[in-house]
C-alpha atoms as a PDB file:
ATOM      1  CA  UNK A   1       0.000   0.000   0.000  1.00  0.00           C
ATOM      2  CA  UNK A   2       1.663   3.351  -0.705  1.00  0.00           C
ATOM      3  CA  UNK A   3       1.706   5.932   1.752  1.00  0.00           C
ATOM      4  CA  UNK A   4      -0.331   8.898   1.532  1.00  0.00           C
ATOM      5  CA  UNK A   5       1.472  12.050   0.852  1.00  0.00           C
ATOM      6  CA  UNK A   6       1.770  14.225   3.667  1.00  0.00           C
ATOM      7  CA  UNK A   7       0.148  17.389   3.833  1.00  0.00           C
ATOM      8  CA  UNK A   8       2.316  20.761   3.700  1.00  0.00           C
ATOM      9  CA  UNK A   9       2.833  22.337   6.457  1.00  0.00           C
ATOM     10  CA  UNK A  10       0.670  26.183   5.564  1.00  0.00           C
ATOM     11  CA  UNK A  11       1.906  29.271   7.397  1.00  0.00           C
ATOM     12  CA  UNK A  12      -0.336  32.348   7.374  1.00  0.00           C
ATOM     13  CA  UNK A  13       1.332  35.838   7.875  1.00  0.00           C
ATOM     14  CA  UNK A  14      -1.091  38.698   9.139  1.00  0.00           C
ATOM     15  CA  UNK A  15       1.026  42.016   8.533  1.00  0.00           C
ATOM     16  CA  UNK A  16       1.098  45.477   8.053  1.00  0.00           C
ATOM     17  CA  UNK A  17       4.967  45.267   6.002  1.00  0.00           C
ATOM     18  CA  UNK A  18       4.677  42.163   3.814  1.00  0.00           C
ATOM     19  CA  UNK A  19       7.735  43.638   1.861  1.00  0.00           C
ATOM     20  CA  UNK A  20      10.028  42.557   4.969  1.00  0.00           C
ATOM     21  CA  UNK A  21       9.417  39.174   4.107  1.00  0.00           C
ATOM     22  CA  UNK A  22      10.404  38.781   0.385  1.00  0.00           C
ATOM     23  CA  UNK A  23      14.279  38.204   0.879  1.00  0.00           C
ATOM     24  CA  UNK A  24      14.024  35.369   4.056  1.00  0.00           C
ATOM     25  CA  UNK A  25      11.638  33.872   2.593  1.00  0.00           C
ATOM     26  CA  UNK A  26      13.038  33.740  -1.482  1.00  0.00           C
ATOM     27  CA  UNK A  27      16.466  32.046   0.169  1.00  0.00           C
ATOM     28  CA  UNK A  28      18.277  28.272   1.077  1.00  0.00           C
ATOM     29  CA  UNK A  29      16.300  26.166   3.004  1.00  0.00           C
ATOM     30  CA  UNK A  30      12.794  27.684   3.051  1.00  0.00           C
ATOM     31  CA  UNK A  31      13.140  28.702  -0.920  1.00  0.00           C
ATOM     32  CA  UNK A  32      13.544  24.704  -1.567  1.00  0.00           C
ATOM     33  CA  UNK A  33      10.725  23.807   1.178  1.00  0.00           C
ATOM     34  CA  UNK A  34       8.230  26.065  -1.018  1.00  0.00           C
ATOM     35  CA  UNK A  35       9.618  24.554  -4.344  1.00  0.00           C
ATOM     36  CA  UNK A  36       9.494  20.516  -3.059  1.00  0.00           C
ATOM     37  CA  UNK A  37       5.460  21.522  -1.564  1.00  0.00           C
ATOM     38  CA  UNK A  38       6.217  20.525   2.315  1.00  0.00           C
ATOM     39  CA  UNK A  39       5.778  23.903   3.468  1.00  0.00           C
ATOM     40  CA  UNK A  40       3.188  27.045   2.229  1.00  0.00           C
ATOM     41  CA  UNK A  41       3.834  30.573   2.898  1.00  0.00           C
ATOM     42  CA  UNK A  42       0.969  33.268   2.276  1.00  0.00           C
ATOM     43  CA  UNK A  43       1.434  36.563   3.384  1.00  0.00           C
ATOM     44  CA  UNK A  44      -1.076  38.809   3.759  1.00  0.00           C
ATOM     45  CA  UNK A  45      -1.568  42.644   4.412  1.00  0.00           C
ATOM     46  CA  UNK A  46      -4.023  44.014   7.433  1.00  0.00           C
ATOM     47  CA  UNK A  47      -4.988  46.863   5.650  1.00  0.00           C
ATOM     48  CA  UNK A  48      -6.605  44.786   3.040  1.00  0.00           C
ATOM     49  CA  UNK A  49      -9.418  44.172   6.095  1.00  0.00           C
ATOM     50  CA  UNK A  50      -9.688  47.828   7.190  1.00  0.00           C
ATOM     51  CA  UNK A  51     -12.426  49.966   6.444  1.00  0.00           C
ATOM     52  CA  UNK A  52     -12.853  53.936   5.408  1.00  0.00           C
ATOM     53  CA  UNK A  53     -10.635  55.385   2.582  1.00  0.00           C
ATOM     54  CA  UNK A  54      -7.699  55.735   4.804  1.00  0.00           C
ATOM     55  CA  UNK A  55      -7.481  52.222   5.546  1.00  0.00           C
ATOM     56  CA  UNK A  56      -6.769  52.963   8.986  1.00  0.00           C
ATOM     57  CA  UNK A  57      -6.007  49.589  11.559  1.00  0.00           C
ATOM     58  CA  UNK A  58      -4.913  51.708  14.558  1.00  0.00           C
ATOM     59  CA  UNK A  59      -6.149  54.194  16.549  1.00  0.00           C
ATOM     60  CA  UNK A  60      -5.650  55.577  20.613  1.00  0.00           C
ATOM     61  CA  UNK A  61      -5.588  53.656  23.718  1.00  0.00           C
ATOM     62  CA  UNK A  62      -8.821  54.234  26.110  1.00  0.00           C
ATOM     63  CA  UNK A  63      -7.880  56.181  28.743  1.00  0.00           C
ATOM     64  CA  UNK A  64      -4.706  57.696  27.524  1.00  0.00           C
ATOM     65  CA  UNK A  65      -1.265  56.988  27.176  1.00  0.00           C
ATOM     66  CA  UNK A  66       1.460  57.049  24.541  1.00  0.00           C
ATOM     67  CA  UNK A  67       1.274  55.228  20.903  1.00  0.00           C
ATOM     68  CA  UNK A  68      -1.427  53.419  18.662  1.00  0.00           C
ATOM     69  CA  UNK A  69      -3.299  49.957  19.157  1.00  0.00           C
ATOM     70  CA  UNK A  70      -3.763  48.217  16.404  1.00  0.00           C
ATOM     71  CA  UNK A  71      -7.733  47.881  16.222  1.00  0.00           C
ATOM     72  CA  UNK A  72      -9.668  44.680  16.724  1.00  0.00           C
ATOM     73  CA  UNK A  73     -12.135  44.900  13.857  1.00  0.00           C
ATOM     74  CA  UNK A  74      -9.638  44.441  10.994  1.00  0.00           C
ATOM     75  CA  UNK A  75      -7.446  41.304  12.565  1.00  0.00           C
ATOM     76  CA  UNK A  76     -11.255  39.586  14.139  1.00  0.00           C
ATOM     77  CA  UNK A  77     -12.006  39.804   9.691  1.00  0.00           C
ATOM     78  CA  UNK A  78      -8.441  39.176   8.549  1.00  0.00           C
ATOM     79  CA  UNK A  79      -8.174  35.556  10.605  1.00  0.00           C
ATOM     80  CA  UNK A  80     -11.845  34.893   9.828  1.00  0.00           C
ATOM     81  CA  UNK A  81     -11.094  35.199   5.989  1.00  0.00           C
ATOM     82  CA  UNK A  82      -7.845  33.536   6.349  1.00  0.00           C
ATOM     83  CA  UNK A  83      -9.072  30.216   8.109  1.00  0.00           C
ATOM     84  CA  UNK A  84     -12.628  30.103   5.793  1.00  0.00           C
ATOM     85  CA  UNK A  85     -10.281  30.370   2.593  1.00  0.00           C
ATOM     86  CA  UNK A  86      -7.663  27.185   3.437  1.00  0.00           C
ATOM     87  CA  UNK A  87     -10.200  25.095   4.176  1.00  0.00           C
ATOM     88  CA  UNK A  88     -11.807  25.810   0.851  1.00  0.00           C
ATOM     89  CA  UNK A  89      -9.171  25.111  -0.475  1.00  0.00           C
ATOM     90  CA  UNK A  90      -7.294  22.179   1.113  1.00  0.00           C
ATOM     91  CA  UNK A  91     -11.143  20.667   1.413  1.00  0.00           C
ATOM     92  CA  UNK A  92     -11.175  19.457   4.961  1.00  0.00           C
ATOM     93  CA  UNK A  93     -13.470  21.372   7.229  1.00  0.00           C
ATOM     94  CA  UNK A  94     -11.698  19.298   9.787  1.00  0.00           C
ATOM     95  CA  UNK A  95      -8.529  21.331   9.235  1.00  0.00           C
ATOM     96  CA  UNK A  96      -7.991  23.408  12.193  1.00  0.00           C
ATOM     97  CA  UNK A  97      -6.407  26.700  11.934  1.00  0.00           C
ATOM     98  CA  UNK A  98      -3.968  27.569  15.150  1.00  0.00           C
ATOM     99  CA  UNK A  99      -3.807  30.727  15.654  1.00  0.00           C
ATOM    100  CA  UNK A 100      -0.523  32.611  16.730  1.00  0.00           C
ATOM    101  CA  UNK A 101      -0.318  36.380  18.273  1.00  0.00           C
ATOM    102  CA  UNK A 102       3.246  37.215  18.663  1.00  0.00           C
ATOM    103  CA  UNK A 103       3.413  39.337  21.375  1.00  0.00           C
ATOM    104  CA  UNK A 104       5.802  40.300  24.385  1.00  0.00           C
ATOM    105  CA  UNK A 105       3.451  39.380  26.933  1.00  0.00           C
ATOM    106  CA  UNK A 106       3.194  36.160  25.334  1.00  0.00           C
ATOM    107  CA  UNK A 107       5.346  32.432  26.652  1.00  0.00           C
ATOM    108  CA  UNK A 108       8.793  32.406  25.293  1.00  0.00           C
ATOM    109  CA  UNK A 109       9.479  30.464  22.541  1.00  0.00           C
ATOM    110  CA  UNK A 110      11.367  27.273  22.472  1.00  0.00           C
ATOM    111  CA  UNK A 111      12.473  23.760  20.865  1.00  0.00           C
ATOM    112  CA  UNK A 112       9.218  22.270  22.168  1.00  0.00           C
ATOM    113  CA  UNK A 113       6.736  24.682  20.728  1.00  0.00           C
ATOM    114  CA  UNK A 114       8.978  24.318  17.293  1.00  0.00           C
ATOM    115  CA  UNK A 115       8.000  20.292  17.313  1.00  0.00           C
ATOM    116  CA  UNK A 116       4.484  21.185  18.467  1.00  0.00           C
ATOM    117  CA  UNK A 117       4.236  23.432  15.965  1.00  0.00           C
ATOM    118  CA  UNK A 118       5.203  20.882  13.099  1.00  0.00           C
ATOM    119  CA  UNK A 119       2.665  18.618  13.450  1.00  0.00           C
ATOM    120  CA  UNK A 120       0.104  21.650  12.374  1.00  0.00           C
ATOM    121  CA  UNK A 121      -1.660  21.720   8.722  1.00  0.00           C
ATOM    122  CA  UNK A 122      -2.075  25.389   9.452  1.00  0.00           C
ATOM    123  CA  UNK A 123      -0.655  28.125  11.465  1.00  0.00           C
ATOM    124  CA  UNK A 124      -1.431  31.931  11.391  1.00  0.00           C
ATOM    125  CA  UNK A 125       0.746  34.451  12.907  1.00  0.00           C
ATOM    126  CA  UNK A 126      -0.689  37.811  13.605  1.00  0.00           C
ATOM    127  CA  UNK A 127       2.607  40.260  13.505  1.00  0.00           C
ATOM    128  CA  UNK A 128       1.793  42.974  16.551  1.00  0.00           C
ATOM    129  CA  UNK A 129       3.227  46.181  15.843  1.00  0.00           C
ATOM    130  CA  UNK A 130       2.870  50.075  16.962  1.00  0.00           C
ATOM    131  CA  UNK A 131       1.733  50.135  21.240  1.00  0.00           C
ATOM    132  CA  UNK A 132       0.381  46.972  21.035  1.00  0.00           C
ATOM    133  CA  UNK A 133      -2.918  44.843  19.854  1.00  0.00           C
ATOM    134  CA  UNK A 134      -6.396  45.358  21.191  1.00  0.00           C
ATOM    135  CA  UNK A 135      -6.348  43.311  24.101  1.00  0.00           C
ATOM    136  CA  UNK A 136      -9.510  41.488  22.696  1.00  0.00           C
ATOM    137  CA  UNK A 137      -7.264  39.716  20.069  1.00  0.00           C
ATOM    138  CA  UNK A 138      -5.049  38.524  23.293  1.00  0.00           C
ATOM    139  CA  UNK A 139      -8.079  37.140  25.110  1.00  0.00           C
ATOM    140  CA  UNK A 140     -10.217  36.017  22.203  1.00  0.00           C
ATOM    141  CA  UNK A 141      -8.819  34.668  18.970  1.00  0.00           C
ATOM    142  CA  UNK A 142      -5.508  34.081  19.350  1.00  0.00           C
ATOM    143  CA  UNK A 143      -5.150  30.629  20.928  1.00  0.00           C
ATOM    144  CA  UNK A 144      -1.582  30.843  21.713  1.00  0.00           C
ATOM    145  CA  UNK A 145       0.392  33.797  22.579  1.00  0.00           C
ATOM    146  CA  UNK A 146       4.340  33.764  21.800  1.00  0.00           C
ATOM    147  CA  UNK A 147       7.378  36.161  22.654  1.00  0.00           C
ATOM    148  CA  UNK A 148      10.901  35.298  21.095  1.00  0.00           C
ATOM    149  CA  UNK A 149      12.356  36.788  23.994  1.00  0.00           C
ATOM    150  CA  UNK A 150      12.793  39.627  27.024  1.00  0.00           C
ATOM    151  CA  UNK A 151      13.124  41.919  24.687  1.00  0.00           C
ATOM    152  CA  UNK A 152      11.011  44.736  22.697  1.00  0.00           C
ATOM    153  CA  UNK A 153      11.270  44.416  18.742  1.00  0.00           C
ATOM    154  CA  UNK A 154       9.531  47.242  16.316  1.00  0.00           C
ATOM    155  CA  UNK A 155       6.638  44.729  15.363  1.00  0.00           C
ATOM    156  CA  UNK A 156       6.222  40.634  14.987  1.00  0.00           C
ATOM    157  CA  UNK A 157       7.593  40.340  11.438  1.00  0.00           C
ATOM    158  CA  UNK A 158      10.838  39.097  12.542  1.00  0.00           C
ATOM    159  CA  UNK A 159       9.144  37.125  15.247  1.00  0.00           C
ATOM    160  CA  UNK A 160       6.924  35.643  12.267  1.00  0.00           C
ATOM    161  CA  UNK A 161      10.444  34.654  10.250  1.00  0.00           C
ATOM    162  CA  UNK A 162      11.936  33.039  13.141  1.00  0.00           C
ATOM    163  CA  UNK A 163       8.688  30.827  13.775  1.00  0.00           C
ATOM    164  CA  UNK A 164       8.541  29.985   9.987  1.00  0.00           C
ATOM    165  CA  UNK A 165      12.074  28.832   9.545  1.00  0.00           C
ATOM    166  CA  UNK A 166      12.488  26.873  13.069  1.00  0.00           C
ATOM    167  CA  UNK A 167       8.828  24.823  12.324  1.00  0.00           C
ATOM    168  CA  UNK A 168       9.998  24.392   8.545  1.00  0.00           C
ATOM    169  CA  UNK A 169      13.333  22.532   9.548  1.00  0.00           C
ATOM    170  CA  UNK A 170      11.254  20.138  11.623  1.00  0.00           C
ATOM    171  CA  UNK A 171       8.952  19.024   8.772  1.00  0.00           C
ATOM    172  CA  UNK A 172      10.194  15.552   7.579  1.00  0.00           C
ATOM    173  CA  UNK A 173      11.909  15.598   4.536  1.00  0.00           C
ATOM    174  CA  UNK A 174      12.849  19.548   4.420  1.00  0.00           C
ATOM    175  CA  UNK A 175      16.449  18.814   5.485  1.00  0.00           C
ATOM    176  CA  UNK A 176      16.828  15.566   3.042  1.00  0.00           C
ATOM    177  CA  UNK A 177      18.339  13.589   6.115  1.00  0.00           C
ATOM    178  CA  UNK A 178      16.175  13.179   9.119  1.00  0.00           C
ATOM    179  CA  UNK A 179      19.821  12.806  11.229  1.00  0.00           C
ATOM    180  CA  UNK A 180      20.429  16.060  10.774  1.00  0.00           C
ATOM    181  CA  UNK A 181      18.044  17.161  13.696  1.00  0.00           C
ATOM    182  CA  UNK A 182      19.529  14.586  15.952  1.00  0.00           C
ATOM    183  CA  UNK A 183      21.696  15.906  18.295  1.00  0.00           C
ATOM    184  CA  UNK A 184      21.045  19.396  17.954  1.00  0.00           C
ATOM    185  CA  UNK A 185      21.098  21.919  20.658  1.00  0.00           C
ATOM    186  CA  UNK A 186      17.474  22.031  23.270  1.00  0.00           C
ATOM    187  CA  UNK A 187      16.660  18.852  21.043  1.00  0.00           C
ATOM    188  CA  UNK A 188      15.234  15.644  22.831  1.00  0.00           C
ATOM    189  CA  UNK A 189      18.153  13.930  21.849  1.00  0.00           C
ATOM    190  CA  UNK A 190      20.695  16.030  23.789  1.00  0.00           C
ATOM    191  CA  UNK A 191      17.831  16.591  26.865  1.00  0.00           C
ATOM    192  CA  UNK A 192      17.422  20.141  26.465  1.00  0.00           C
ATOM    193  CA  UNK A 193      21.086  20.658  26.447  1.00  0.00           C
ATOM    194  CA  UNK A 194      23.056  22.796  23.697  1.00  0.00           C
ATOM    195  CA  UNK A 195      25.152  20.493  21.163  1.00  0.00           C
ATOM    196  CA  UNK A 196      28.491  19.794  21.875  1.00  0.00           C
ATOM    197  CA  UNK A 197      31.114  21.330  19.768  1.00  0.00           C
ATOM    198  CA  UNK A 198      31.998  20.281  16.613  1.00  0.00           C
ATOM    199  CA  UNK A 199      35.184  20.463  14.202  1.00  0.00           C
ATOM    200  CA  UNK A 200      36.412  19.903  11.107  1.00  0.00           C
ATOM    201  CA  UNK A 201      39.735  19.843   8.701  1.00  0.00           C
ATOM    202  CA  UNK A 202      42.265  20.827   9.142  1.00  0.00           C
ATOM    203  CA  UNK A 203      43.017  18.789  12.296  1.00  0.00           C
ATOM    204  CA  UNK A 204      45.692  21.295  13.438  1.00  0.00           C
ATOM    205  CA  UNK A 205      45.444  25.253  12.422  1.00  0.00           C
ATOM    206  CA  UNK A 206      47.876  27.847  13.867  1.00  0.00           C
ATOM    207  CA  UNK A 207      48.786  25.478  16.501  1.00  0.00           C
ATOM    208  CA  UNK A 208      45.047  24.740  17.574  1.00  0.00           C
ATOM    209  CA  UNK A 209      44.234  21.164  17.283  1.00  0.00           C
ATOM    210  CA  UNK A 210      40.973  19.441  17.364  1.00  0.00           C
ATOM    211  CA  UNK A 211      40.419  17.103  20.403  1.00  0.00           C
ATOM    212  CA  UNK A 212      42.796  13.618  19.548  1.00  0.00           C
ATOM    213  CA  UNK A 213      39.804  11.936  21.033  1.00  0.00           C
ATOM    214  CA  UNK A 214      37.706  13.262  17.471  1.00  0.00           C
ATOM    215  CA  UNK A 215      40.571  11.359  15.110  1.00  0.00           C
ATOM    216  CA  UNK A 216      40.525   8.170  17.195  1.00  0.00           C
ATOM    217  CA  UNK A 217      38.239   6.392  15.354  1.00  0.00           C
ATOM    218  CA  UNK A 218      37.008   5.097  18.732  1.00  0.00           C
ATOM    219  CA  UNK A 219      33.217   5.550  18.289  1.00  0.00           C
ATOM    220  CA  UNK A 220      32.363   4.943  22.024  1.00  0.00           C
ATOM    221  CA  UNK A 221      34.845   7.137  23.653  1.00  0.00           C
ATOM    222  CA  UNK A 222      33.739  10.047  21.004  1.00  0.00           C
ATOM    223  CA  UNK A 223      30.044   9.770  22.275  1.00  0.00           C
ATOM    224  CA  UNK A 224      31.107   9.657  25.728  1.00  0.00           C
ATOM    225  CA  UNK A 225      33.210  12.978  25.049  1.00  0.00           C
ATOM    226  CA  UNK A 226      30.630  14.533  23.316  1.00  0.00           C
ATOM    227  CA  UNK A 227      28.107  13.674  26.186  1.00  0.00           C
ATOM    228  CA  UNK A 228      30.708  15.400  28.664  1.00  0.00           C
ATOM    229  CA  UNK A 229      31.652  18.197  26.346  1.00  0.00           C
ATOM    230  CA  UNK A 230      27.696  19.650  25.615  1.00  0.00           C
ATOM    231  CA  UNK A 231      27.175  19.285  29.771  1.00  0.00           C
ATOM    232  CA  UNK A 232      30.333  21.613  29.968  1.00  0.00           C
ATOM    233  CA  UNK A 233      29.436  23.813  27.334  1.00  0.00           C
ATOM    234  CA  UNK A 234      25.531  24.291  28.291  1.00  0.00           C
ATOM    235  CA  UNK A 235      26.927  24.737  32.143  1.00  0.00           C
ATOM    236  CA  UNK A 236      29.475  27.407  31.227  1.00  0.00           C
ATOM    237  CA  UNK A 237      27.203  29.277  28.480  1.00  0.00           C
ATOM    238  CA  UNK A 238      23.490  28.262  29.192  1.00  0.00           C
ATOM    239  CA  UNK A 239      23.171  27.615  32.851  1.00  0.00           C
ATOM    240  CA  UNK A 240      20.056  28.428  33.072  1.00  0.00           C
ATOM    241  CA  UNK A 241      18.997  25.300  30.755  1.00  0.00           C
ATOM    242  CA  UNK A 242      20.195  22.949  33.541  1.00  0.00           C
ATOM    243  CA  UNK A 243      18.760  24.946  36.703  1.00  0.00           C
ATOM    244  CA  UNK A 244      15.348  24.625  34.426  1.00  0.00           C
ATOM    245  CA  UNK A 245      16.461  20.663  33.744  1.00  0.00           C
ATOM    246  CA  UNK A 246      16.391  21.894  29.729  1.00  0.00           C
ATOM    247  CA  UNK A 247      14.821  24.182  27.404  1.00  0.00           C
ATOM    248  CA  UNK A 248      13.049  21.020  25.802  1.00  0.00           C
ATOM    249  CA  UNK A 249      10.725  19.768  28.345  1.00  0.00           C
END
């Protein structure tokens, strides 16, 4: 019996810049995901669900304060328009839509969510931008809220590009070799723990010389170094992944 091809992996992109995205998304790895049909990228531009001649999606926070929020009517349409259009067209009414707000009040992102987030026919980021989002998007449409870290960016594109490229590398069959995930830092194979290092010819340059144990052709001791070397490595430069057991689990 054959096996069924496996659905692509759809990615909708709710933004007010869709220009931002042309060159990440037009290069390597996620150019040849798009040709080979394991991963769908559809961008699409806010103002396109905003009403009045100014197309305006913003406007000021009740009860004062600085900056815009970007308005609820436009994004409630925008998602609603997005998720009825995929399932015409990928047929399914059982297709679910999971819907993203990037946001920095939203759980940081990591490893797990990327392999969560793999296993989804279709996932819709909604880029924030200006003061915020109307805090009705927060509470009810986005089902999951994600920051990429304690940090304040200028608006969720690059968020959105970060998402797209970590979930794409997890679909099977976008990196041609399914080893090339093992092993990798935060990954279940290394326990949350960042990769150990790695090396390549020469053996010797400028005097520096790659571990003897790497050339020894002893396969056992070489795991066992490795093993010790990415416990060093994630103690020295990522403590925090061992007082938090990993950034996997």
């Amino acid at each position: 019996m054959a096996t069924p091809k496996q659905k692509p992996v759809t990615f909708s992109i709710l933004t007010l810049f869709p220009k931002m995205f042309k060159g990440p998304f037009s290069e390597s790895m996620l150019k040849r995901a798009q040709d080979d049909g394991k991963v769908i990228i559809n961008i699409y531009n806010l103002r396109d669900w905003a009403e009045g001649k100014q197309k305006q999606v913003d406007d000021e926070p009740f009860g004062g304060g600085p900056g815009m929020v970007l308005k609820p009517e436009p994004i409630f349409k925008a998602v609603k328009d997005i998720t009825e259009s995929y399932t015409k067209i990928r047929g399914n009414a059982e297709d679910h839509t999971h819907v993203i707000l990037l946001t920095p009040k939203g759980r940081t992102y990591n490893h797990r969510i990327t392999e969560k987030l793999s296993g989804i026919s279709h996932i819709l980021l909604i880029c924030g931008h200006y003061e915020g989002v109307d805090h009705r998007v927060f509470d009810h449409l986005a089902e999951e809220r994600v920051s990429i870290g304690n940090y304040i960016l200028t608006g969720g594109e690059i968020p959105a590009m970060i998402i797209v490229d970590s979930v794409t590398r997890q679909v099977n069959g976008v990196l041609g070799s399914e080893m090339s995930k093992e092993g990798e830092s935060f990954s279940f194979t290394t326990k949350g723990l960042l990769k150990y290092p790695v090396y390549t010819r020469p053996d010797d340059y400028e005097g520096i010389s790659v571990p003897e144990v790497l050339t020894s052709g002893n396969h056992k001791e070489i795991e066992q170094w490795r093993k010790d070397a990415a416990e060093e490595l994630t103690k020295e430069y990522r403590p925090d992944l061992l007082d938090r057991k990993s950034g996997y689990f």
